[in-house]
Protein backbone atom coordinates (compact mmCIF):
# COMPACT_ATOMS: atom_id res chain seq x y z
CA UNK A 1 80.20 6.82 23.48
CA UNK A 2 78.16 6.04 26.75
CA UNK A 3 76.72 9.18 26.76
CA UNK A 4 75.29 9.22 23.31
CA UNK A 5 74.01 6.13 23.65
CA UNK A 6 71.44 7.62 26.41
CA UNK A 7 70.78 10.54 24.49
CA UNK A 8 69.52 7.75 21.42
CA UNK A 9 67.15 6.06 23.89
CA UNK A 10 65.80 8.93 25.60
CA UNK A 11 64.69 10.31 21.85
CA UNK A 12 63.45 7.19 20.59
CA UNK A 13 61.14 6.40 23.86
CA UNK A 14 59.97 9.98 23.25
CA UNK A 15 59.18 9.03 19.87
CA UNK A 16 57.32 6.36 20.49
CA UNK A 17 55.65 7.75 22.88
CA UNK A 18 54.18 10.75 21.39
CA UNK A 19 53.68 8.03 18.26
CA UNK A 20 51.09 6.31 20.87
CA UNK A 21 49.40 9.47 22.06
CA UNK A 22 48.97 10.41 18.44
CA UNK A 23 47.30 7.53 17.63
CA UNK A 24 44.94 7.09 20.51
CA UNK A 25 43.87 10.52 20.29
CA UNK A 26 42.87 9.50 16.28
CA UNK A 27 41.01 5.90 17.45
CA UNK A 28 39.34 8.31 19.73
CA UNK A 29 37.82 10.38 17.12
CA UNK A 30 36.27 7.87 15.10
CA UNK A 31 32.85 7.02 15.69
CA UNK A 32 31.54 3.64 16.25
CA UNK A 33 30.40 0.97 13.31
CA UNK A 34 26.49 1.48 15.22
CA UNK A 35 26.81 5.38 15.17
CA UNK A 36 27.68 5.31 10.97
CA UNK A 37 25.10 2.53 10.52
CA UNK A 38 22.43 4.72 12.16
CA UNK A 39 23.32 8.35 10.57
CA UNK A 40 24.57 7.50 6.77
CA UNK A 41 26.34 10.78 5.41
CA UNK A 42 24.38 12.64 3.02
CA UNK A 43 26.84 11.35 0.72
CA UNK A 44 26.23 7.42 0.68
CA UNK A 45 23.69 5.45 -0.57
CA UNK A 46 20.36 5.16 1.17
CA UNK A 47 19.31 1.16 0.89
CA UNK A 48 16.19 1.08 0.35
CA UNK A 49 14.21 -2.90 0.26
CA UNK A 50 10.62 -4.08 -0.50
CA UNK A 51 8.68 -7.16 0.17
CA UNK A 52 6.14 -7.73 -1.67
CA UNK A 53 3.34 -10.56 -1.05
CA UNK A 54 3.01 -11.56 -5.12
CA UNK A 55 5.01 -11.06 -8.02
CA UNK A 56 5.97 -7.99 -9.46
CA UNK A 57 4.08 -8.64 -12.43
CA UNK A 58 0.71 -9.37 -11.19
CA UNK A 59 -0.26 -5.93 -13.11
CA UNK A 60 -2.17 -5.40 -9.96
CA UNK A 61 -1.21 -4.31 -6.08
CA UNK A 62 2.73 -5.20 -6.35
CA UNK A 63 3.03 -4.00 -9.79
CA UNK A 64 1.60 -0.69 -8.72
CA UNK A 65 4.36 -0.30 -5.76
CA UNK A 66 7.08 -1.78 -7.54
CA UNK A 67 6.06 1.18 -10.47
CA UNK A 68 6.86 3.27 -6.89
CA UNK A 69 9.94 1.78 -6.10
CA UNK A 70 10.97 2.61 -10.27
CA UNK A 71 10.35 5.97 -9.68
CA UNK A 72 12.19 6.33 -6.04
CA UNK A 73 15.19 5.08 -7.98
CA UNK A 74 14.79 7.14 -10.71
CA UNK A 75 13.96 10.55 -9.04
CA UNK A 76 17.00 9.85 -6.53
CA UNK A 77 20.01 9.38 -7.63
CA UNK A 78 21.77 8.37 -3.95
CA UNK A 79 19.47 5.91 -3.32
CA UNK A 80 19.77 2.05 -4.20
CA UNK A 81 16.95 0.12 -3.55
CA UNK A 82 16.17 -4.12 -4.14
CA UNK A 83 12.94 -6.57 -3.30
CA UNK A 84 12.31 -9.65 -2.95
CA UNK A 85 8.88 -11.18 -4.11
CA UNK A 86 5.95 -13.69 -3.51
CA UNK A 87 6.91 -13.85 0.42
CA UNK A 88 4.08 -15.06 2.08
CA UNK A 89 2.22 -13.62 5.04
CA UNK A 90 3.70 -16.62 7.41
CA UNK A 91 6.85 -16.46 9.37
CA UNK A 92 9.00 -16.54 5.83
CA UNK A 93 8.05 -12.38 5.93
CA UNK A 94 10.04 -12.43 9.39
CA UNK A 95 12.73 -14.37 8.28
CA UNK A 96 13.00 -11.81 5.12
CA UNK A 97 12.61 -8.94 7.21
CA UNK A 98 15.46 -10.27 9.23
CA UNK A 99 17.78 -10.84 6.43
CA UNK A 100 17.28 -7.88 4.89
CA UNK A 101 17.92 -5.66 8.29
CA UNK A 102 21.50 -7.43 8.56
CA UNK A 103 22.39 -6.85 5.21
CA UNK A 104 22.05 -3.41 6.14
CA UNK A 105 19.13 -1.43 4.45
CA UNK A 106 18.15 1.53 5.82
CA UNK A 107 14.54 1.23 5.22
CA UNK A 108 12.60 -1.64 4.84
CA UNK A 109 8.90 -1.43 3.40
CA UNK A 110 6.68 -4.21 3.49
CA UNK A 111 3.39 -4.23 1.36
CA UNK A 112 1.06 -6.51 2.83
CA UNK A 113 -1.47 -6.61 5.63
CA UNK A 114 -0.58 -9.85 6.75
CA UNK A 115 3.31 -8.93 7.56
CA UNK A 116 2.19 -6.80 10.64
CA UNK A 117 3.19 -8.78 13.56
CA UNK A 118 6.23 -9.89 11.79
CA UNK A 119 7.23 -6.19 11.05
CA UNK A 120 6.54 -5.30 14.54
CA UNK A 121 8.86 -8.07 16.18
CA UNK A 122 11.84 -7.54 13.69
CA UNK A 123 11.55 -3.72 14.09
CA UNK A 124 11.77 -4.04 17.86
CA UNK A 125 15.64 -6.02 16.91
CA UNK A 126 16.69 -3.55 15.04
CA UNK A 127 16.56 0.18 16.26
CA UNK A 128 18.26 1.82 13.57
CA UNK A 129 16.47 0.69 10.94
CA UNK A 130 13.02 2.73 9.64
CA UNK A 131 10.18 0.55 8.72
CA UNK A 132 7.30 1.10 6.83
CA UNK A 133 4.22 -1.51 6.75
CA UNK A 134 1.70 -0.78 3.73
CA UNK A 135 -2.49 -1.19 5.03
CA UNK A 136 -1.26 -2.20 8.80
CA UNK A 137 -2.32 -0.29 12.15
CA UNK A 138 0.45 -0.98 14.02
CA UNK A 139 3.83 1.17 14.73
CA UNK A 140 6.59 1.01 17.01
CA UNK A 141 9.48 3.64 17.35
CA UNK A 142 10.70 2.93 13.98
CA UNK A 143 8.04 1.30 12.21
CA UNK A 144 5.26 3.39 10.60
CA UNK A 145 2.36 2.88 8.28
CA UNK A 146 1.51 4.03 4.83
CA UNK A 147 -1.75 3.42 2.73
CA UNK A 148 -4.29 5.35 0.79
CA UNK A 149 -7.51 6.33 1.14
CA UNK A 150 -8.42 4.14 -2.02
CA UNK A 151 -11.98 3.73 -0.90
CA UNK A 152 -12.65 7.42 -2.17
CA UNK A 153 -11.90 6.14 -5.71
CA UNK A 154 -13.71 2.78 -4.89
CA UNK A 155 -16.97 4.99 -4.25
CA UNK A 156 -16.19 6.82 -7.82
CA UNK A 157 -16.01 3.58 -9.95
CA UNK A 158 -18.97 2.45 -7.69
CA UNK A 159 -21.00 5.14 -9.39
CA UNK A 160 -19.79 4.02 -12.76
CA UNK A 161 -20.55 0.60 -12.03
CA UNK A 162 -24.16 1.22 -10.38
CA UNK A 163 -25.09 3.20 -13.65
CA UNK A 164 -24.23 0.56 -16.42
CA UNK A 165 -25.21 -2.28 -14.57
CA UNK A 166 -28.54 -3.81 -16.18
CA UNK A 167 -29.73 -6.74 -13.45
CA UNK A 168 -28.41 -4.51 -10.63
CA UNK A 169 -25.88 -7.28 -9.67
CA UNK A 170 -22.23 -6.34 -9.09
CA UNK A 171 -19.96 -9.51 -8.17
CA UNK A 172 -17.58 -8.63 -5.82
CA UNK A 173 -14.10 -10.98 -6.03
CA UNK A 174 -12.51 -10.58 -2.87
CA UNK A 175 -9.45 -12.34 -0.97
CA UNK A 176 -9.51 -12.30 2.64
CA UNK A 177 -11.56 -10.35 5.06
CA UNK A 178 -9.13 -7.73 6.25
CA UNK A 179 -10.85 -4.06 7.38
CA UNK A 180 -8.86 -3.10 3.81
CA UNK A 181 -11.27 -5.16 1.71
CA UNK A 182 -14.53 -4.88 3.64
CA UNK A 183 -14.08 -1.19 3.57
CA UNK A 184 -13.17 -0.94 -0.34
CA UNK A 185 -16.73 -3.41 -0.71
CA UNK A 186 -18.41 -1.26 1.14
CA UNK A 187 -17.10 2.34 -0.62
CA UNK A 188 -17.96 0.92 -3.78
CA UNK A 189 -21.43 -0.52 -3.09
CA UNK A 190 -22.37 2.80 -1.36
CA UNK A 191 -21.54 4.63 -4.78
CA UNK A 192 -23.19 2.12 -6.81
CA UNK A 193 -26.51 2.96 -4.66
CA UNK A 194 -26.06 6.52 -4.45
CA UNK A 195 -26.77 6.42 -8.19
CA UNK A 196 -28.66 2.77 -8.75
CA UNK A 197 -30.30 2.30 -4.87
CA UNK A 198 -31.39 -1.30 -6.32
CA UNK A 199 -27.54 -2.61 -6.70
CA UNK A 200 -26.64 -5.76 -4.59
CA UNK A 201 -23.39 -6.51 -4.39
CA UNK A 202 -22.69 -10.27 -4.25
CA UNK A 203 -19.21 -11.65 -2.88
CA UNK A 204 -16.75 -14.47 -3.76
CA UNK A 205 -13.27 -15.19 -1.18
CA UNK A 206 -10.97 -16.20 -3.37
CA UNK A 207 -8.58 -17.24 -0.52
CA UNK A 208 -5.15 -15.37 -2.36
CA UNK A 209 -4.21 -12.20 -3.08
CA UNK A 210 -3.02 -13.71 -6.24
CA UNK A 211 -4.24 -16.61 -8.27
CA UNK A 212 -5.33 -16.41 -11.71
CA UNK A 213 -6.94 -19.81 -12.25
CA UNK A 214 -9.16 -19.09 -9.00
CA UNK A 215 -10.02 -15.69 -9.93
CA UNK A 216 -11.15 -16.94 -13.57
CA UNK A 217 -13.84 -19.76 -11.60
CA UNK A 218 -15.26 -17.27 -9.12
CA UNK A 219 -15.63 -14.41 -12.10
CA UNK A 220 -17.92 -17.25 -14.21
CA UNK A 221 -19.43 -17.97 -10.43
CA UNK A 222 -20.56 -14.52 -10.24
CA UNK A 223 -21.64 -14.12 -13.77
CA UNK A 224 -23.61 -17.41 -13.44
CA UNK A 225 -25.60 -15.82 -10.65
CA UNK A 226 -26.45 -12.65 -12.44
CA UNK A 227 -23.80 -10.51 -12.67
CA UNK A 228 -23.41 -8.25 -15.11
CA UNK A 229 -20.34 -6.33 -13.54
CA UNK A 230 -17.64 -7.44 -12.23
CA UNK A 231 -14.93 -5.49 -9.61
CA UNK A 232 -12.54 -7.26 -7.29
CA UNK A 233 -9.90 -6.55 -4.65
CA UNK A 234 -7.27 -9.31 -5.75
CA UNK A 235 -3.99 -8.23 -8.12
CA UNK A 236 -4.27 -10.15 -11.56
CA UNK A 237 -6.36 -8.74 -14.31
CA UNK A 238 -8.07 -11.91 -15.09
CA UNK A 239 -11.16 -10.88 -13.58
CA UNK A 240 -11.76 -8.39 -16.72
CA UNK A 241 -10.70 -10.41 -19.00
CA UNK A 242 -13.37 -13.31 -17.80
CA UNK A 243 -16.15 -10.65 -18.06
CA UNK A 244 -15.32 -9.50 -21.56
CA UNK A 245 -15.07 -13.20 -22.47
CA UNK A 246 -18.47 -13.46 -21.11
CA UNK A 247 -19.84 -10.11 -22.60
CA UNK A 248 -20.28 -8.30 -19.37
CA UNK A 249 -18.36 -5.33 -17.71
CA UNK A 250 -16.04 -4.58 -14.87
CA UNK A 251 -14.28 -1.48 -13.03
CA UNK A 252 -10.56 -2.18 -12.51
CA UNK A 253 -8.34 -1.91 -9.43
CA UNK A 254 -5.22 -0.61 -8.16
CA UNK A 255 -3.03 -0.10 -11.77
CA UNK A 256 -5.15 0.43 -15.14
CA UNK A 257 -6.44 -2.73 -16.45
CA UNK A 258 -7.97 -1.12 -19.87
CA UNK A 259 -5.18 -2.53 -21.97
CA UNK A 260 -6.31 -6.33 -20.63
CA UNK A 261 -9.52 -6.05 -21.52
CA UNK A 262 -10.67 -2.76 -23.37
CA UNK A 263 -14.08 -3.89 -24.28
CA UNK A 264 -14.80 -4.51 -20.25
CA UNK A 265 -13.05 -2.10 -18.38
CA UNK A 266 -15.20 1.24 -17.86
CA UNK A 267 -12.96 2.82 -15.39
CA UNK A 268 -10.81 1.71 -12.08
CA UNK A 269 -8.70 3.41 -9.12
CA UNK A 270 -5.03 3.73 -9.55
CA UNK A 271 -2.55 4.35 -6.97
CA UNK A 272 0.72 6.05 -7.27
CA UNK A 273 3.11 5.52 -4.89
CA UNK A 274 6.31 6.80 -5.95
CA UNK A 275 6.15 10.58 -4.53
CA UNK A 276 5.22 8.96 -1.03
CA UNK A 277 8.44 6.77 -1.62
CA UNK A 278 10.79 9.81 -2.12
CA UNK A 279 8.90 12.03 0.37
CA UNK A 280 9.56 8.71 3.01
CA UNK A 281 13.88 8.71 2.14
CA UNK A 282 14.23 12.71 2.48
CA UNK A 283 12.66 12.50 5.78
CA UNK A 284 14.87 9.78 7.10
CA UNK A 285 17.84 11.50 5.34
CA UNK A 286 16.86 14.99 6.97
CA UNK A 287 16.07 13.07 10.07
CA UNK A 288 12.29 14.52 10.45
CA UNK A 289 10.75 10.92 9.73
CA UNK A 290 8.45 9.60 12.70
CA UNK A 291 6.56 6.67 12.71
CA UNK A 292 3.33 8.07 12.17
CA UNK A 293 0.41 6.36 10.31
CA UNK A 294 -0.27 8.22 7.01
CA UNK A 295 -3.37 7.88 5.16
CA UNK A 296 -3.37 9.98 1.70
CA UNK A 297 -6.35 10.49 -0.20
CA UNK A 298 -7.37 11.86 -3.88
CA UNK A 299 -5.86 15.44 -3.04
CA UNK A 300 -2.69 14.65 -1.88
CA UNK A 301 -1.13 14.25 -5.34
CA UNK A 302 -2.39 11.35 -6.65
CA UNK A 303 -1.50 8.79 -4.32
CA UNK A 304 -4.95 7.26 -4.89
CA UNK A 305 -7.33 8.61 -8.37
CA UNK A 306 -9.68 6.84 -10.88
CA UNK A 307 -8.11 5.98 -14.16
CA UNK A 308 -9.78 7.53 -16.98
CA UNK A 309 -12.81 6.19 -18.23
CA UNK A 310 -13.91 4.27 -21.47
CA UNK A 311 -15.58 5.55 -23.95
CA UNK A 312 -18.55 3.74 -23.17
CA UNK A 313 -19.34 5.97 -20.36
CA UNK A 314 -21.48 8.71 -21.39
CA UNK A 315 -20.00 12.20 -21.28
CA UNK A 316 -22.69 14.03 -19.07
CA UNK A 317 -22.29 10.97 -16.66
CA UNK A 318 -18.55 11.75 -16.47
CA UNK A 319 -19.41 15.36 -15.88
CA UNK A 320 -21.18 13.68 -12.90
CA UNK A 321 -18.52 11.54 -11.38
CA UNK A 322 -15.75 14.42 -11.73
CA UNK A 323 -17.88 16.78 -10.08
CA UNK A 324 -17.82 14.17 -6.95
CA UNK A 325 -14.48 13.41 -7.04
CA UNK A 326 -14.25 17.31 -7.08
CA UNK A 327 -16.29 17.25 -3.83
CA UNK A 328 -14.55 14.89 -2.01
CA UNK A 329 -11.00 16.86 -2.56
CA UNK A 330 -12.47 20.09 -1.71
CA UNK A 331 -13.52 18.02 1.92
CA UNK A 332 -17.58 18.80 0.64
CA UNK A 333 -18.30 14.70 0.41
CA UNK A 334 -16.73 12.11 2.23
CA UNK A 335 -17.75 8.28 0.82
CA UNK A 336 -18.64 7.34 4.35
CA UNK A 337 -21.05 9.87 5.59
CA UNK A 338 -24.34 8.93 7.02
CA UNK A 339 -26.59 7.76 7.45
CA UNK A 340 -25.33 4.26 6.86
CA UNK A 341 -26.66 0.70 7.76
CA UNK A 342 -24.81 -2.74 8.55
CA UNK A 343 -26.30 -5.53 6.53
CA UNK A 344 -28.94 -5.62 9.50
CA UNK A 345 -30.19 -2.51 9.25
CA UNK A 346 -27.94 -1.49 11.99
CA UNK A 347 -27.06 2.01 11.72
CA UNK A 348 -23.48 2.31 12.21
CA UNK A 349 -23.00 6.22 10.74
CA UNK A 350 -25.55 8.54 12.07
CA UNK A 351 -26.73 11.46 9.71
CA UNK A 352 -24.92 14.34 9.46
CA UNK A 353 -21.59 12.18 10.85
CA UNK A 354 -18.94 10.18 8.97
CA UNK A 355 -16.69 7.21 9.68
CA UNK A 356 -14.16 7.75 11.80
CA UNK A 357 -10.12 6.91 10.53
CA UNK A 358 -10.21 4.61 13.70
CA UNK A 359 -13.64 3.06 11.97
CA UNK A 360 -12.37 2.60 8.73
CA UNK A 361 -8.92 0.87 9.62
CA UNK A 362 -10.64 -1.52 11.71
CA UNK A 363 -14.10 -2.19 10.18
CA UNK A 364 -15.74 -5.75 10.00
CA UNK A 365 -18.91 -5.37 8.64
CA UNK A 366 -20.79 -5.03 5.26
CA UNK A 367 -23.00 -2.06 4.65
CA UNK A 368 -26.67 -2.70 3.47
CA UNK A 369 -26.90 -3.79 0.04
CA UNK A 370 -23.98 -6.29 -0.06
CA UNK A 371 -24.49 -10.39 -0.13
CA UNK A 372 -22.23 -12.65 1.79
CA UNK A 373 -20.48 -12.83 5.01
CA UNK A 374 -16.83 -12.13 6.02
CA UNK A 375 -14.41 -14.92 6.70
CA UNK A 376 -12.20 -14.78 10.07
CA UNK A 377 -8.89 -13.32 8.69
């Protein structure tokens, strides 16, 4: 009786035991909650968020990413994405950015100039996360930039808009003196005057990416002073529909704006952003994605174009306009190419040269040919 006794505790410590080893040896295999957060299996959803500055229907700028955003969605079926809107450019973004990084997203794309130094702080917290700021200059190790070379379509519509106007005046509505706005006023007034070397371009600061009622008072400003086309840099489409209230015309901006005011509209830039989107998730999925700072122009598939234009644009002077946009794909014209002056008279591109990336991302002056100054931003 003794003796079996021992033999039933000598086989249950073994058991228990080899039950530990067992165990330890599958704890051991597991990998950490950091290493899963930081490689997601091909498998699970990719979280993708946006901020966005204004609302989602300002039929302007955050429309026209938000349209990206659709088609990420849509075109990827392992990918779930959210945003959260009108987050000002204060240190709410940071406090979003935050949020958003500990609810676990995997990317995190914010659309607005003004977010840079808050994109740049929370990036720095969170490692694993990729971030992408939209119009900025700044990266870290996982924060990149995206924009488009929209001032090639700005120079386009500037043609259209230096060949219908009548007093030579374009009014200019423009929110806050970032290197993104001063470049877009100066592509367009440069393609206004390489068709119409008498067009003055005369600005209005708005003061807000997005307000309607402000817009609509600056737009009458402008027409008041001799306007007779309007173009802006802000996100509603109240602009247009102020100058075909007031029997004048306007070139649209970042979405098309012809269904707002058909009468007004000739033609405007659109940008797509929703291959850029899917191109950004594959190459954190296939784990290629850097943070580099891409610029993508009329060639590269659309990410920036002109609408197409009204019928009130002659065809031969379409003929004309496609043949530059032609040019500037095929790397024969480039908007800024010299010679070209500062308000001054300063030259600032020498013949035969053309602005620099470096140049264009951090301009702060107006070329020749444009009226008002630029506000500290």
């Amino acid at each position: 009786m003794k003796k079996i006794n021992k033999i039933g505790i000598v086989t249950l410590v073994l058991t228990m035991i080899l039950t530990m080893l067992l165990s330890g040896c599958s704890q051991a295999s597991k990998p950490s909650t950091n290493d899963q957060a930081s490689k997601p299996s091909t498998d699970a959803k990719i979280k993708v968020a946006f901020v966005y500055v204004g609302p989602v229907g300002d039929f302007g700028y955050t429309y026209a990413q938000d349209q990206g955003r659709k088609y990420l969605e849509a075109n990827m079926k392992n990918v779930e994405t959210t945003y959260v809107e009108n987050i000002p450019e204060t240190a709410d973004a940071e406090r979003t950015f935050t949020d958003l990084a500990q609810k676990g997203y995997n990317i995190i794309i914010g659309t607005s100039y003004g977010y840079m130094d808050y994109m740049v702080n929370v990036s720095k917290k969170f490692p694993n996360v990729v971030f992408e700021h939209c119009s900025g200059y700044k990266t870290t190790d996982n924060l990149g930039t995206y924009f488009n070379r929209d001032y090639q379509a700005r120079f386009l519509t500037g043609m259209v808009a230096g060949k219908y106007t009548k007093t030579n005046v374009i009014g200019f509505l423009a929110p806050f003196g970032t290197p993104e706005v001063i470049r877009n006023i100066d592509a367009l007034t440069l393609g206004a005057q390489s068709v119409n070397p008498k067009v003055q371009v005369k600005v209005v600061w708005t003061n807000s990416w997005n307000d309607p009622a402000t817009e609509k008072t600056a737009a009458n400003s402008l027409i008041d002073a001799g306007a007779d086309m309007l173009a802006m840099h802000v996100d509603s489409p109240t602009f247009a529909q102020t100058a075909q209230d007031r029997g004048v015309l306007a070139v649209g901006h970042d979405s098309d704006m012809s269904k707002f005011a058909p009468n007004s509209i000739l033609v405007g830039d659109v940008s797509n952003w929703g291959p850029y989107f899917v191109d950004l998730v594959k190459q954190v999925m296939n784990k290629t994605w850097k943070p580099v700072q891409y610029l993508g122009g009329i060639k590269d598939g659309g990410v920036i174009d002109i609408t197409p234009f009204s019928a009130k644009v002659d065809k031969d002077f379409q003929a004309i306009v496609t043949a530059k946009r032609q040019d500037i794909i095929d790397g024969k014209f480039d908007p800024f190419s010299g010679p070209i002056a500062d308000q001054s008279g300063n030259l600032k591109v020498k013949e035969g040269e053309k602005a620099t990336d470096q140049m264009l991302l951090s301009i702060d002056w107006f070329v020749k040919g444009v009226q008002g100054t630029i506000p500290k931003s």
